[in-house]
PDB file of N, CA and C in Angstrom:
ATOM      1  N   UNK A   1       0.854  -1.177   0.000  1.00  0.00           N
ATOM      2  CA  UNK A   1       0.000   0.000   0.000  1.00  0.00           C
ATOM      3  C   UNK A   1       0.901   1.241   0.000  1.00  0.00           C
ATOM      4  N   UNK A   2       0.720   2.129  -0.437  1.00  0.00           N
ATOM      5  CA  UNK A   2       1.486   3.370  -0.959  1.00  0.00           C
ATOM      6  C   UNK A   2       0.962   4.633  -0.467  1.00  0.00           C
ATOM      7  N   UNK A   3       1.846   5.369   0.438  1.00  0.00           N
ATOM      8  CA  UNK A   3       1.274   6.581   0.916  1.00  0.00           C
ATOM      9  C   UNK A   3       0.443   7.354   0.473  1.00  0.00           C
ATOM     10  N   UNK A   4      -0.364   8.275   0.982  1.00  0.00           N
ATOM     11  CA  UNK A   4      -0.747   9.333   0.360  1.00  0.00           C
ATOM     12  C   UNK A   4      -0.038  10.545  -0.179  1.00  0.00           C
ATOM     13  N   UNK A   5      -0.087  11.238  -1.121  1.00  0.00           N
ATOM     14  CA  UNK A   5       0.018  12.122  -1.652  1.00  0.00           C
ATOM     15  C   UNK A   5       0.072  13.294  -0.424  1.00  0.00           C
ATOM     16  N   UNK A   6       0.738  14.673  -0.284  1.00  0.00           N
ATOM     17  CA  UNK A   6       0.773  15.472   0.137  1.00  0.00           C
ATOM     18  C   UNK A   6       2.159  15.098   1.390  1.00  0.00           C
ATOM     19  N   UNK A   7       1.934  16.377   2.055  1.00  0.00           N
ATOM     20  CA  UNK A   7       3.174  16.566   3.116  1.00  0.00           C
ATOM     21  C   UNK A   7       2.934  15.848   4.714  1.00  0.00           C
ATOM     22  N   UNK A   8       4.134  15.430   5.308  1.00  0.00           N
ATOM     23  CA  UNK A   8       3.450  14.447   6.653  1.00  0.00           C
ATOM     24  C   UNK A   8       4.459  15.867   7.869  1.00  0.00           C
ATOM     25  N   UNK A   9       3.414  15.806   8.917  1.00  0.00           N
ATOM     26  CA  UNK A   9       4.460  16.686   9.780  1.00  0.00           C
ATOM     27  C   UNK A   9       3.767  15.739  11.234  1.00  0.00           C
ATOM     28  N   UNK A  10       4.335  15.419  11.844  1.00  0.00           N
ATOM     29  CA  UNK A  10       4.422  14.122  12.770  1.00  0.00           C
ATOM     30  C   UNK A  10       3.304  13.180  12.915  1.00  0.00           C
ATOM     31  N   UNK A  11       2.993  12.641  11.498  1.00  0.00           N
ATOM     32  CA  UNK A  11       2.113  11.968  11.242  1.00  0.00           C
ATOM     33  C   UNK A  11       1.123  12.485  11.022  1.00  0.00           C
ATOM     34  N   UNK A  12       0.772  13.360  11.264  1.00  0.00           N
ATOM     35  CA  UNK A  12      -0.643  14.692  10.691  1.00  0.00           C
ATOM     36  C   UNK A  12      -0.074  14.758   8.859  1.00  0.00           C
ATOM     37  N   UNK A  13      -1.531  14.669   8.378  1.00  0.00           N
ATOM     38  CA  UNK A  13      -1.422  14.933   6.776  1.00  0.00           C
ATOM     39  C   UNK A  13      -1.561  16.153   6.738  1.00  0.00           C
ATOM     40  N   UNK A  14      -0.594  17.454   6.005  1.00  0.00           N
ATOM     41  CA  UNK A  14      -1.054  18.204   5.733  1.00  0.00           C
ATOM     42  C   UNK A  14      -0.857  18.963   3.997  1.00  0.00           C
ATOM     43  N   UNK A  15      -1.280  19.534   3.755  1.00  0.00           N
ATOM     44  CA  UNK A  15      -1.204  19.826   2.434  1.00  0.00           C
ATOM     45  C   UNK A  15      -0.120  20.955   2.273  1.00  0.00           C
ATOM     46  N   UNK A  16      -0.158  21.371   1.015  1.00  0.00           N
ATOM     47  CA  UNK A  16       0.850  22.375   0.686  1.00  0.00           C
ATOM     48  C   UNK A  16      -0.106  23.586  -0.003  1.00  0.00           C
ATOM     49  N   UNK A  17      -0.050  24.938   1.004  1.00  0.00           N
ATOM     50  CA  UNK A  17      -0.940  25.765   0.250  1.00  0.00           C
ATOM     51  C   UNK A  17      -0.917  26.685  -0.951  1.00  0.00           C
ATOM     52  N   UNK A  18      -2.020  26.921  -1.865  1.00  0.00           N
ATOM     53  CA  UNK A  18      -1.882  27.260  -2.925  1.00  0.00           C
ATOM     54  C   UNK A  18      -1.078  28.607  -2.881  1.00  0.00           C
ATOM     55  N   UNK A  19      -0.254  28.969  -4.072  1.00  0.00           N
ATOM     56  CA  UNK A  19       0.195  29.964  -3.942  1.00  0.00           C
ATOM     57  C   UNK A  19       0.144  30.916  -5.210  1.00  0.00           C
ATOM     58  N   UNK A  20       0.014  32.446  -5.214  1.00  0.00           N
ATOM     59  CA  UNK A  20      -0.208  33.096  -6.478  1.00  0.00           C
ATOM     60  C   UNK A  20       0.588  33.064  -7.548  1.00  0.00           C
ATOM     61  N   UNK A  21       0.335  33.043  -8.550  1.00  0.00           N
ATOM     62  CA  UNK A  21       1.368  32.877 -10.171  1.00  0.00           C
ATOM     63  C   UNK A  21       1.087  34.375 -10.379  1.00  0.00           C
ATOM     64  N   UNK A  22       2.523  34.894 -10.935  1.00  0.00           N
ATOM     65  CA  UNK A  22       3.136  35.967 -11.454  1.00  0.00           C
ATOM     66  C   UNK A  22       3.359  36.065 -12.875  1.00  0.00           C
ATOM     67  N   UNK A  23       2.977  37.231 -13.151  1.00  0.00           N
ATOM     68  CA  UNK A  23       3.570  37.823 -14.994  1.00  0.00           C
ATOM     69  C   UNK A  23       4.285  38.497 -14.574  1.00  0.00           C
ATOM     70  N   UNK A  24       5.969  38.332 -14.487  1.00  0.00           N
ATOM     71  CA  UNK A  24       7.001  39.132 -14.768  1.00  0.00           C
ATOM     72  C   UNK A  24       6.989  39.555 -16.366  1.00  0.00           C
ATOM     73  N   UNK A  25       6.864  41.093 -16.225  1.00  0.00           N
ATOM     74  CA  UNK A  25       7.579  41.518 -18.110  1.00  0.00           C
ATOM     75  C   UNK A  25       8.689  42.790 -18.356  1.00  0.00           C
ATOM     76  N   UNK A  26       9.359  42.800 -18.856  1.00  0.00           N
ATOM     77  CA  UNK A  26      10.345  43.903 -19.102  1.00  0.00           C
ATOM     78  C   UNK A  26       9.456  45.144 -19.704  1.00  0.00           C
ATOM     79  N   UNK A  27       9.505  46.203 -19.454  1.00  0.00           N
ATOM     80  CA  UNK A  27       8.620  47.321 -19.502  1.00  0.00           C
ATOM     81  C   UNK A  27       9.377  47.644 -20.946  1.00  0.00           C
ATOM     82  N   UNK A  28      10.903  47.538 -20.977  1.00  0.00           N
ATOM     83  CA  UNK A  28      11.355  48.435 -22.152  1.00  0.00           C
ATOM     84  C   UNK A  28      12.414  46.972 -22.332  1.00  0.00           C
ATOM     85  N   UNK A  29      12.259  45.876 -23.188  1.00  0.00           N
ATOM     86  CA  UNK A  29      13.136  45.078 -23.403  1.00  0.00           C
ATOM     87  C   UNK A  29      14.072  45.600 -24.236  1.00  0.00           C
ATOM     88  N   UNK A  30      14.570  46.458 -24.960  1.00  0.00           N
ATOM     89  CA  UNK A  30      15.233  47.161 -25.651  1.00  0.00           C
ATOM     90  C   UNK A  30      16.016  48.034 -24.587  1.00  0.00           C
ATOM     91  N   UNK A  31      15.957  48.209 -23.385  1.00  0.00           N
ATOM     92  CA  UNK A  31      16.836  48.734 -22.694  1.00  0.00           C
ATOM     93  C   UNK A  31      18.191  48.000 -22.224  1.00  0.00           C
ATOM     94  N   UNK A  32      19.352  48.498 -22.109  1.00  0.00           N
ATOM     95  CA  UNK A  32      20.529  47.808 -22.014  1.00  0.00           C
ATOM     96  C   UNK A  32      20.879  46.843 -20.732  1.00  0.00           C
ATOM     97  N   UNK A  33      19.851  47.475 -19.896  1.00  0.00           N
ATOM     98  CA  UNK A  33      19.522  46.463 -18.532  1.00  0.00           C
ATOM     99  C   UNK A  33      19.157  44.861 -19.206  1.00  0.00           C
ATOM    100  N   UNK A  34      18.789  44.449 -20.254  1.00  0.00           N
ATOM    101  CA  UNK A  34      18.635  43.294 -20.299  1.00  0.00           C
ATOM    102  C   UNK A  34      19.553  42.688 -20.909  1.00  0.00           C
ATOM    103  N   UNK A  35      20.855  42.984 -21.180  1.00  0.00           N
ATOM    104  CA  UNK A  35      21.363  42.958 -21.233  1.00  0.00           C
ATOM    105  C   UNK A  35      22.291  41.607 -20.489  1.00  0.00           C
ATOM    106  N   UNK A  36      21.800  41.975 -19.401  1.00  0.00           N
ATOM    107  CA  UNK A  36      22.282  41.521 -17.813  1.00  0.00           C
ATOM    108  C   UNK A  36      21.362  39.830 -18.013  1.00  0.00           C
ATOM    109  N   UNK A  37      20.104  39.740 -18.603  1.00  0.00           N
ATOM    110  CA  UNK A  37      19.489  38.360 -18.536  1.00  0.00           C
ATOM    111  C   UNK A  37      19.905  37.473 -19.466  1.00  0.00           C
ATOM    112  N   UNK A  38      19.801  36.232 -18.980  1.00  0.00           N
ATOM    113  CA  UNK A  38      19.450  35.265 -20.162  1.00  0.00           C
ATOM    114  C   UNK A  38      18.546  35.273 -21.078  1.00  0.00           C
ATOM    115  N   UNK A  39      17.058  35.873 -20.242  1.00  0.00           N
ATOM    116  CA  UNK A  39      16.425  35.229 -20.919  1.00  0.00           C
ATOM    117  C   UNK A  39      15.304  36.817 -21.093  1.00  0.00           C
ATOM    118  N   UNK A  40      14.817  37.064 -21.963  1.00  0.00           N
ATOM    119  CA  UNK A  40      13.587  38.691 -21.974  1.00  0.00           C
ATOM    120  C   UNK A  40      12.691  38.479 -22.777  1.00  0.00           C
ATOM    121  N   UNK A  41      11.311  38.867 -22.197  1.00  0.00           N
ATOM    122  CA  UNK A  41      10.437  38.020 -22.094  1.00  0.00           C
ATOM    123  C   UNK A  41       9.082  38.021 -20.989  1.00  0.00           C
ATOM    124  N   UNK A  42       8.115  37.845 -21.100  1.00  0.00           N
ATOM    125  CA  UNK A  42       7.567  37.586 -20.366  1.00  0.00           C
ATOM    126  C   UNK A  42       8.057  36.272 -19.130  1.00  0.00           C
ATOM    127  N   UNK A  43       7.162  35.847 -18.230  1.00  0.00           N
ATOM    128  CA  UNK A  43       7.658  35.152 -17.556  1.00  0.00           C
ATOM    129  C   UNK A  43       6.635  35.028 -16.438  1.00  0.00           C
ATOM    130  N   UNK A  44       6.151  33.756 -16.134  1.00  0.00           N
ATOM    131  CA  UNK A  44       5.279  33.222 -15.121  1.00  0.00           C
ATOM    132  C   UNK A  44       6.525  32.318 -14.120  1.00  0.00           C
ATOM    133  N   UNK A  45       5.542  33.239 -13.135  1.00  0.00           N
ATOM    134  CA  UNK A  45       6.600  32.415 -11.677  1.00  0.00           C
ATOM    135  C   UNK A  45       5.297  32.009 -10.202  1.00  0.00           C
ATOM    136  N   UNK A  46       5.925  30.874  -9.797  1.00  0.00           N
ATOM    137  CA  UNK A  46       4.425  30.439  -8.961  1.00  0.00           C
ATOM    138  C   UNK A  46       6.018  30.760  -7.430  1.00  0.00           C
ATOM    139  N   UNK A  47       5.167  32.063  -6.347  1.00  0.00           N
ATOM    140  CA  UNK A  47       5.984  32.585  -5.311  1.00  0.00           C
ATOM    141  C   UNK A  47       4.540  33.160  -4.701  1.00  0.00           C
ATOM    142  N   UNK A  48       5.223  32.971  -3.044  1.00  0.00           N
ATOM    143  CA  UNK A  48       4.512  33.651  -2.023  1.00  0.00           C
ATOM    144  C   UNK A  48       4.211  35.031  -2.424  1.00  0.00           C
ATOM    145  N   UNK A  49       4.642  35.992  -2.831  1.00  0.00           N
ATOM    146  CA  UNK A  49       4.656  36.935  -2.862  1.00  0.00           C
ATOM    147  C   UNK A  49       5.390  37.738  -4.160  1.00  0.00           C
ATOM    148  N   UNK A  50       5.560  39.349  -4.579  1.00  0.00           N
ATOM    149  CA  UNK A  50       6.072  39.511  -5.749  1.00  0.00           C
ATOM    150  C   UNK A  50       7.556  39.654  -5.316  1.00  0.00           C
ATOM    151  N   UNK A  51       8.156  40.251  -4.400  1.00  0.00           N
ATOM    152  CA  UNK A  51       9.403  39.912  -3.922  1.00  0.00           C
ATOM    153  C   UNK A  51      10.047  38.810  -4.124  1.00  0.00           C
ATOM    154  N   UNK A  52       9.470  37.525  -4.042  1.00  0.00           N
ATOM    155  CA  UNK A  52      10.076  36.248  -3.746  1.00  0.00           C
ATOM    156  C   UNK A  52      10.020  35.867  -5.347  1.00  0.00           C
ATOM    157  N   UNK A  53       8.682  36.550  -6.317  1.00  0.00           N
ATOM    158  CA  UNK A  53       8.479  36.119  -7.661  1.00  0.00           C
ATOM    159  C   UNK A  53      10.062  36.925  -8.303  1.00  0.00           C
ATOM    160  N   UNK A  54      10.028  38.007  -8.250  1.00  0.00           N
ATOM    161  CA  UNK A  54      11.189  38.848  -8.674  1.00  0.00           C
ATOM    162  C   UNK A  54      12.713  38.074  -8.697  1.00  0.00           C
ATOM    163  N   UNK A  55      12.683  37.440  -7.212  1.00  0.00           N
ATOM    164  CA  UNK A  55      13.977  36.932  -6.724  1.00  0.00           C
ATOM    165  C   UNK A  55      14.466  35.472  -7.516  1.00  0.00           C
ATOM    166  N   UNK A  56      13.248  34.959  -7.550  1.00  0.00           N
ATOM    167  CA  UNK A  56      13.178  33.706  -8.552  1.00  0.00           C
ATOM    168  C   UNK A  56      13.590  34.344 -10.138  1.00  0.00           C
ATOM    169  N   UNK A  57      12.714  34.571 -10.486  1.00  0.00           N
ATOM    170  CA  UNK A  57      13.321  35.519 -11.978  1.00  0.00           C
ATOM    171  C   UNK A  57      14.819  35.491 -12.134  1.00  0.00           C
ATOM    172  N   UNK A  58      15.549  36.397 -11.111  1.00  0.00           N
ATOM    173  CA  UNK A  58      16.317  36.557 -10.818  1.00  0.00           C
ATOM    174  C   UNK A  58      17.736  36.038 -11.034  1.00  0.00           C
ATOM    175  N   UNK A  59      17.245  34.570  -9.912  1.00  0.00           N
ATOM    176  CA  UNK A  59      18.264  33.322 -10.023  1.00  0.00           C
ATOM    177  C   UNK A  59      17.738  32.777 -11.083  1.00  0.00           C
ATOM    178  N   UNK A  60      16.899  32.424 -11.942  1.00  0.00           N
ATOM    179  CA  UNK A  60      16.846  31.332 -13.055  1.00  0.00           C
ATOM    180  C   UNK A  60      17.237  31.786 -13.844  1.00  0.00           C
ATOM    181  N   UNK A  61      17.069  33.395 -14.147  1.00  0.00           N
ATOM    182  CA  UNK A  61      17.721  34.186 -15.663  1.00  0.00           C
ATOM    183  C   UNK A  61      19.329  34.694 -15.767  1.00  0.00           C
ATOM    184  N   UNK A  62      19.771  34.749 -14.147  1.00  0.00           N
ATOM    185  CA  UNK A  62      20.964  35.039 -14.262  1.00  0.00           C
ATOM    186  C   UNK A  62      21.681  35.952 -14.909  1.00  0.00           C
ATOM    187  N   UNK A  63      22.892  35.837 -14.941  1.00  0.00           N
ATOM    188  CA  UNK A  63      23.766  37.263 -15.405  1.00  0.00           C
ATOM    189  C   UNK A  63      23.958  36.595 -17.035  1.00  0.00           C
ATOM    190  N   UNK A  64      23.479  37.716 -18.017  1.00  0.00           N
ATOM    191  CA  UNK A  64      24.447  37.231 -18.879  1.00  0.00           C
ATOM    192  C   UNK A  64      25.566  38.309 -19.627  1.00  0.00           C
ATOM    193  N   UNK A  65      25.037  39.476 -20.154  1.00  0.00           N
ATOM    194  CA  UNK A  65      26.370  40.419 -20.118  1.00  0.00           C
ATOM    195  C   UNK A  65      26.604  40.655 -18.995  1.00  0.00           C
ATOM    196  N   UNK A  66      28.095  40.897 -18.717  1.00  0.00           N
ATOM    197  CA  UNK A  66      28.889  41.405 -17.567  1.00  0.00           C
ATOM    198  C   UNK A  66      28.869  42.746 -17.414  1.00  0.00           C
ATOM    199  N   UNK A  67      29.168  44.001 -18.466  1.00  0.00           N
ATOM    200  CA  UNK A  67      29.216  45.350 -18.281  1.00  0.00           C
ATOM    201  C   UNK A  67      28.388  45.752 -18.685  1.00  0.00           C
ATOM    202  N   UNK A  68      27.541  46.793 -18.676  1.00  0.00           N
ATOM    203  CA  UNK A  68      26.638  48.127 -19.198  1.00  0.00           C
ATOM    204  C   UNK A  68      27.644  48.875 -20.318  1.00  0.00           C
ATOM    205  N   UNK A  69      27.506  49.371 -21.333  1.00  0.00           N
ATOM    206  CA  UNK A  69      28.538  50.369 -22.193  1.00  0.00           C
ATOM    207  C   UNK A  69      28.566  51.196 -21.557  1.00  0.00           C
ATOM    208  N   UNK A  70      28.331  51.679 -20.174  1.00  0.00           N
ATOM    209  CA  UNK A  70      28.702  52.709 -19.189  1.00  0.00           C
ATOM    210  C   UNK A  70      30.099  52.503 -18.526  1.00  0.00           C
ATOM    211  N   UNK A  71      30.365  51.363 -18.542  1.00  0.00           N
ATOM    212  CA  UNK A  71      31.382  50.646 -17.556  1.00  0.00           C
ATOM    213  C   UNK A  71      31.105  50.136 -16.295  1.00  0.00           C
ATOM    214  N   UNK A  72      29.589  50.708 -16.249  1.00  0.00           N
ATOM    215  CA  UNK A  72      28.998  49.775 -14.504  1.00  0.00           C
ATOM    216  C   UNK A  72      28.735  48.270 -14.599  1.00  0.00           C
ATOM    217  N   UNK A  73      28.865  47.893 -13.792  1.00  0.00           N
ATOM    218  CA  UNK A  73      28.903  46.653 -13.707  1.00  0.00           C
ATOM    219  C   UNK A  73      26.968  45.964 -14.026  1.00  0.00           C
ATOM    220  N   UNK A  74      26.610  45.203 -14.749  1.00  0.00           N
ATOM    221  CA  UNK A  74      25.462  44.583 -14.481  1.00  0.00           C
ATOM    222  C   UNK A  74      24.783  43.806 -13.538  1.00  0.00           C
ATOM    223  N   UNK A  75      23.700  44.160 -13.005  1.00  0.00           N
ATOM    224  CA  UNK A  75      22.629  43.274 -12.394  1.00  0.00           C
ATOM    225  C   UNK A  75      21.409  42.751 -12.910  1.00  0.00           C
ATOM    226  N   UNK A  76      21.167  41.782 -12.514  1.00  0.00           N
ATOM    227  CA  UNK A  76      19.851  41.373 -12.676  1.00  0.00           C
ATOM    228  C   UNK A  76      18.616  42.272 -12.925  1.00  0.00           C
ATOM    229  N   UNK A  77      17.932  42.394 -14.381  1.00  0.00           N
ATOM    230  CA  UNK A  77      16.551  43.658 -13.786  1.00  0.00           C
ATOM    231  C   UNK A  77      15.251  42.975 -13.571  1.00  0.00           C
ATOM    232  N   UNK A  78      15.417  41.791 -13.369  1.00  0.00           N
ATOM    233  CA  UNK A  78      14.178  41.393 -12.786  1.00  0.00           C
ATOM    234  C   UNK A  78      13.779  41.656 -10.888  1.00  0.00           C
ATOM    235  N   UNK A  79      15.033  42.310 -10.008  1.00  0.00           N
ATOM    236  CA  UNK A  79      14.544  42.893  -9.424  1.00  0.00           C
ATOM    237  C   UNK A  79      14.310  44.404  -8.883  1.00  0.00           C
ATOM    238  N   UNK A  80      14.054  45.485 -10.309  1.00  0.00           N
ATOM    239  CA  UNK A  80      13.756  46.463 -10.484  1.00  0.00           C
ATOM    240  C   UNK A  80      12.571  46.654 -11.209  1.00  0.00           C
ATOM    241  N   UNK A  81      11.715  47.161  -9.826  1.00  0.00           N
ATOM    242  CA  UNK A  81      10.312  47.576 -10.808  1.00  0.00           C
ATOM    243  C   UNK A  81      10.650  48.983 -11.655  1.00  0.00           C
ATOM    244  N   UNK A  82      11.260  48.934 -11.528  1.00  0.00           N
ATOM    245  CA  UNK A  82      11.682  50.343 -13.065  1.00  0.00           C
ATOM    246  C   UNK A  82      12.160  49.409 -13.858  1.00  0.00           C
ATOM    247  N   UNK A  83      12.354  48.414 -14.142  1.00  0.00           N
ATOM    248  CA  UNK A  83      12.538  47.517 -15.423  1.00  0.00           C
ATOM    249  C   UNK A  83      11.608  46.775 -16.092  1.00  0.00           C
ATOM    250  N   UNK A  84      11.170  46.179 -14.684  1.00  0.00           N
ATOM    251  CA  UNK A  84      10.224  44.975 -15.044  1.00  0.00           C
ATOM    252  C   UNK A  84       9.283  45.022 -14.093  1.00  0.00           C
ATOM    253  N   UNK A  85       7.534  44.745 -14.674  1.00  0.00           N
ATOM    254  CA  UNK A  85       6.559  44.618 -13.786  1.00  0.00           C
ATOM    255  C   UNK A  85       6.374  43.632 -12.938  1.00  0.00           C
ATOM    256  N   UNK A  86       5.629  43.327 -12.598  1.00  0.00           N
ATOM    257  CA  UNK A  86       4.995  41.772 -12.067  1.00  0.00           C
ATOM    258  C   UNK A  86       4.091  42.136 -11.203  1.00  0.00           C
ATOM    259  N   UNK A  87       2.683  41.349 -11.695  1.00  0.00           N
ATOM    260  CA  UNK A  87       1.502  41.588 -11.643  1.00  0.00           C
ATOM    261  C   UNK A  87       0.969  39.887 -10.970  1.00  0.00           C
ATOM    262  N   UNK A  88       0.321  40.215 -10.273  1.00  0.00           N
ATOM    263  CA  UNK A  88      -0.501  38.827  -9.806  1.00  0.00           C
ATOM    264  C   UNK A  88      -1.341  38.645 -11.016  1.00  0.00           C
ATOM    265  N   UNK A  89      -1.543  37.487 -11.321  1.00  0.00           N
ATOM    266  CA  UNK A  89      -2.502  36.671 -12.166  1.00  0.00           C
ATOM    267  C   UNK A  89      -3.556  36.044 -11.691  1.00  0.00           C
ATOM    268  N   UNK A  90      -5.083  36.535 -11.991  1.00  0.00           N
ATOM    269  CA  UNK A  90      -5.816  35.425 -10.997  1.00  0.00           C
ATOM    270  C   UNK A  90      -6.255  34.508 -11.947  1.00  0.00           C
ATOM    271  N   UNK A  91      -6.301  34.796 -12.988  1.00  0.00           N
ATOM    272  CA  UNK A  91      -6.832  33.332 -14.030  1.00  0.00           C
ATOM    273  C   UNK A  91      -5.744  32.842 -14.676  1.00  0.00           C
ATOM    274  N   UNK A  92      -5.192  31.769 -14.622  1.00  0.00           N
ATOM    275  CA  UNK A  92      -3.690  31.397 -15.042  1.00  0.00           C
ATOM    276  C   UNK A  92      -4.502  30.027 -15.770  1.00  0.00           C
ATOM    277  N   UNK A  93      -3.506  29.278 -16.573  1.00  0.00           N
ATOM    278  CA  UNK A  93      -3.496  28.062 -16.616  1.00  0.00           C
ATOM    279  C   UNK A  93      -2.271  27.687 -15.822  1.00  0.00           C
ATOM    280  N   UNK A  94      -1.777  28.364 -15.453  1.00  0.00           N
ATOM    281  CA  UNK A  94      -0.509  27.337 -14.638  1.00  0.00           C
ATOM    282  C   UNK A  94      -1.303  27.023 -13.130  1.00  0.00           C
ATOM    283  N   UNK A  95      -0.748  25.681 -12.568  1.00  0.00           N
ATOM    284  CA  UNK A  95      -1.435  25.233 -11.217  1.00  0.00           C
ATOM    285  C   UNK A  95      -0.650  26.200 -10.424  1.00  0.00           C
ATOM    286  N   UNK A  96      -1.692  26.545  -9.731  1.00  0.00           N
ATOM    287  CA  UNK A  96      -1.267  27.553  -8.064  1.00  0.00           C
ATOM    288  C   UNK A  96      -0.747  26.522  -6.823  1.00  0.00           C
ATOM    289  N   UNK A  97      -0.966  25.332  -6.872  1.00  0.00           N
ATOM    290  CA  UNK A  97      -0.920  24.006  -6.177  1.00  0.00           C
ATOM    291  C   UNK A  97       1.070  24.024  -6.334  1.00  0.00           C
ATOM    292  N   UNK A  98       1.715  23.740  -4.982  1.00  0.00           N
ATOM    293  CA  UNK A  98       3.014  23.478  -5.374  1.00  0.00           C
ATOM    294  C   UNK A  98       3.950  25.127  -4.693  1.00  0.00           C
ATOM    295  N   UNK A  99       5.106  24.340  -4.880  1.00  0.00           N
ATOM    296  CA  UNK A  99       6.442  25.360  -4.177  1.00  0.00           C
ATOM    297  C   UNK A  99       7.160  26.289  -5.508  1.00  0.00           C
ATOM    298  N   UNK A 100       7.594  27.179  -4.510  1.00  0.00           N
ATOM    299  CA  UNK A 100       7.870  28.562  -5.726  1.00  0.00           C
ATOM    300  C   UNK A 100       8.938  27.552  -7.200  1.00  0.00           C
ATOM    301  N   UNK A 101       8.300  28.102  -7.923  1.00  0.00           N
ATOM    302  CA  UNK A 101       8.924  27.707  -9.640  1.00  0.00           C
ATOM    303  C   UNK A 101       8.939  28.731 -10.606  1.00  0.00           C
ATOM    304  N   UNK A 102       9.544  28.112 -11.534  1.00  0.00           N
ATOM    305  CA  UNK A 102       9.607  29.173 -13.000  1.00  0.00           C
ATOM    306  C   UNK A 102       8.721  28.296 -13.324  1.00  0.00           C
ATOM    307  N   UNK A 103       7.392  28.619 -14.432  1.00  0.00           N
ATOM    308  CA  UNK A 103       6.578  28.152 -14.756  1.00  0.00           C
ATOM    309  C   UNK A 103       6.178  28.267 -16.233  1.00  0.00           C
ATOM    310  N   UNK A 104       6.901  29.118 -17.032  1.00  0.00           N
ATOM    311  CA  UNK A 104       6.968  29.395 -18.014  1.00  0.00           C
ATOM    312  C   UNK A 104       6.717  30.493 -18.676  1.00  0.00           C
ATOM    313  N   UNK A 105       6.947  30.912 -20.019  1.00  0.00           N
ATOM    314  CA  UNK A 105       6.960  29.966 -21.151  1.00  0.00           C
ATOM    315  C   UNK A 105       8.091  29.010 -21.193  1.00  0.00           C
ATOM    316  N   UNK A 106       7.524  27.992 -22.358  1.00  0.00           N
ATOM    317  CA  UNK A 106       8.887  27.305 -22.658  1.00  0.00           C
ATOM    318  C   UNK A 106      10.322  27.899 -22.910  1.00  0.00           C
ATOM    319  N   UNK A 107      10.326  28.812 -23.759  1.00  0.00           N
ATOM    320  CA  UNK A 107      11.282  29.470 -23.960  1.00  0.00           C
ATOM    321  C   UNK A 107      12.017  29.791 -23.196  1.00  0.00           C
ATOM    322  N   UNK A 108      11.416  30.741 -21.794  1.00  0.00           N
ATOM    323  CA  UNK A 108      12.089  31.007 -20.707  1.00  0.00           C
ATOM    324  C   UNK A 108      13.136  29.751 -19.792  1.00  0.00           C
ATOM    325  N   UNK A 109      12.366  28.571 -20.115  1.00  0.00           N
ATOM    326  CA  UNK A 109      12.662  27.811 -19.016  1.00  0.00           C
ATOM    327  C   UNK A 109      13.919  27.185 -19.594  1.00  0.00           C
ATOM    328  N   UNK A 110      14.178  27.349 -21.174  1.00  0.00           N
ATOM    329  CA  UNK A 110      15.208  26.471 -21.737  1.00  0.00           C
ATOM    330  C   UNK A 110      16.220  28.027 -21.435  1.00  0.00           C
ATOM    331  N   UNK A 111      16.220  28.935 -21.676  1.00  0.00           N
ATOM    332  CA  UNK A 111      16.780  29.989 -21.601  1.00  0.00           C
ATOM    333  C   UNK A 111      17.335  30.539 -20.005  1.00  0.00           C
ATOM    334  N   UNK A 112      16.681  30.326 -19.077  1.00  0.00           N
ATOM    335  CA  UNK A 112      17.119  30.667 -18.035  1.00  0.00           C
ATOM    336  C   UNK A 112      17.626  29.529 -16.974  1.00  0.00           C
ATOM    337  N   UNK A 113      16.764  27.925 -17.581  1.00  0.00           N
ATOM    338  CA  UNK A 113      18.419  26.578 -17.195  1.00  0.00           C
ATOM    339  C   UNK A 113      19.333  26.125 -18.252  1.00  0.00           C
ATOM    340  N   UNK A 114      19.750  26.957 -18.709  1.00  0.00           N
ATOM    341  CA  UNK A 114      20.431  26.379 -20.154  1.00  0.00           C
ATOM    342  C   UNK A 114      20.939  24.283 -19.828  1.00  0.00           C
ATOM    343  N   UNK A 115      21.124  24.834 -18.801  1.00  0.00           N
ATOM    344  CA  UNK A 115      21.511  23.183 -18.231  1.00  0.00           C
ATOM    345  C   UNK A 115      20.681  22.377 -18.533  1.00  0.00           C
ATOM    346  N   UNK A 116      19.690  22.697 -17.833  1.00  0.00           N
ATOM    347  CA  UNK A 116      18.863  21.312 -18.022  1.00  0.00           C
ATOM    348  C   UNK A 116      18.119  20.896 -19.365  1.00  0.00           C
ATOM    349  N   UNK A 117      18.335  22.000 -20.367  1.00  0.00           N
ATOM    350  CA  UNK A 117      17.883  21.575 -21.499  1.00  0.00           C
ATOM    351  C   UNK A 117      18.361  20.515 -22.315  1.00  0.00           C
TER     352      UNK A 117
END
């Protein structure tokens, strides 16, 4: 016989609660800030909150130019709302069910794990 499905916390079943899906988008993808991503683009992320959606963005898209033609160094602009929005979604097809993820598009997801593709 084979467990149930969901999370055990000292033998109590409990579930994992739903959490909101995000539209991250670059306001001006033509700006040199993107520079800095892998991947530009829209972008669905399933996170507690838009902070935590941003931060995810973040780490999956990674650095990819190193300098600005300024000579400053690049960051990430997925966590600048002067770059990029992110808006809660209440009608998604992606499941709200589950722990923070990149959720897509495809594109994004081959683009921001180049690895695991």
């Amino acid at each position: 016989m084979s467990a149930p499905a969901g999370l055990f916390f000292y033998g109590e079943r409990c579930t994992v609660p739903d959490m909101p899906i995000w539209k991250l988008e670059p306001i001006n993808p033509d700006d040199e800030h993107w520079t800095a991503s892998r991947y530009v683009g829209p972008l669905f992320v399933r996170a507690a909150d838009d902070d935590g959606a941003r931060e995810l963005a973040a780490m999956a898209c990674g650095i990819g130019k190193g300098k600005l033609s300024s000579g400053m160094v690049s960051t990430t602009p997925w966590r600048d709302a002067l770059l990029a929005n992110c808006t809660q979604v209440e009608d998604s097809e992606y499941n709200e069910e589950g722990t923070d993820a990149i959720l897509g598009p495809e594109k994004a997801l081959s683009r921001a794990f180049p690895l695991l593709s």
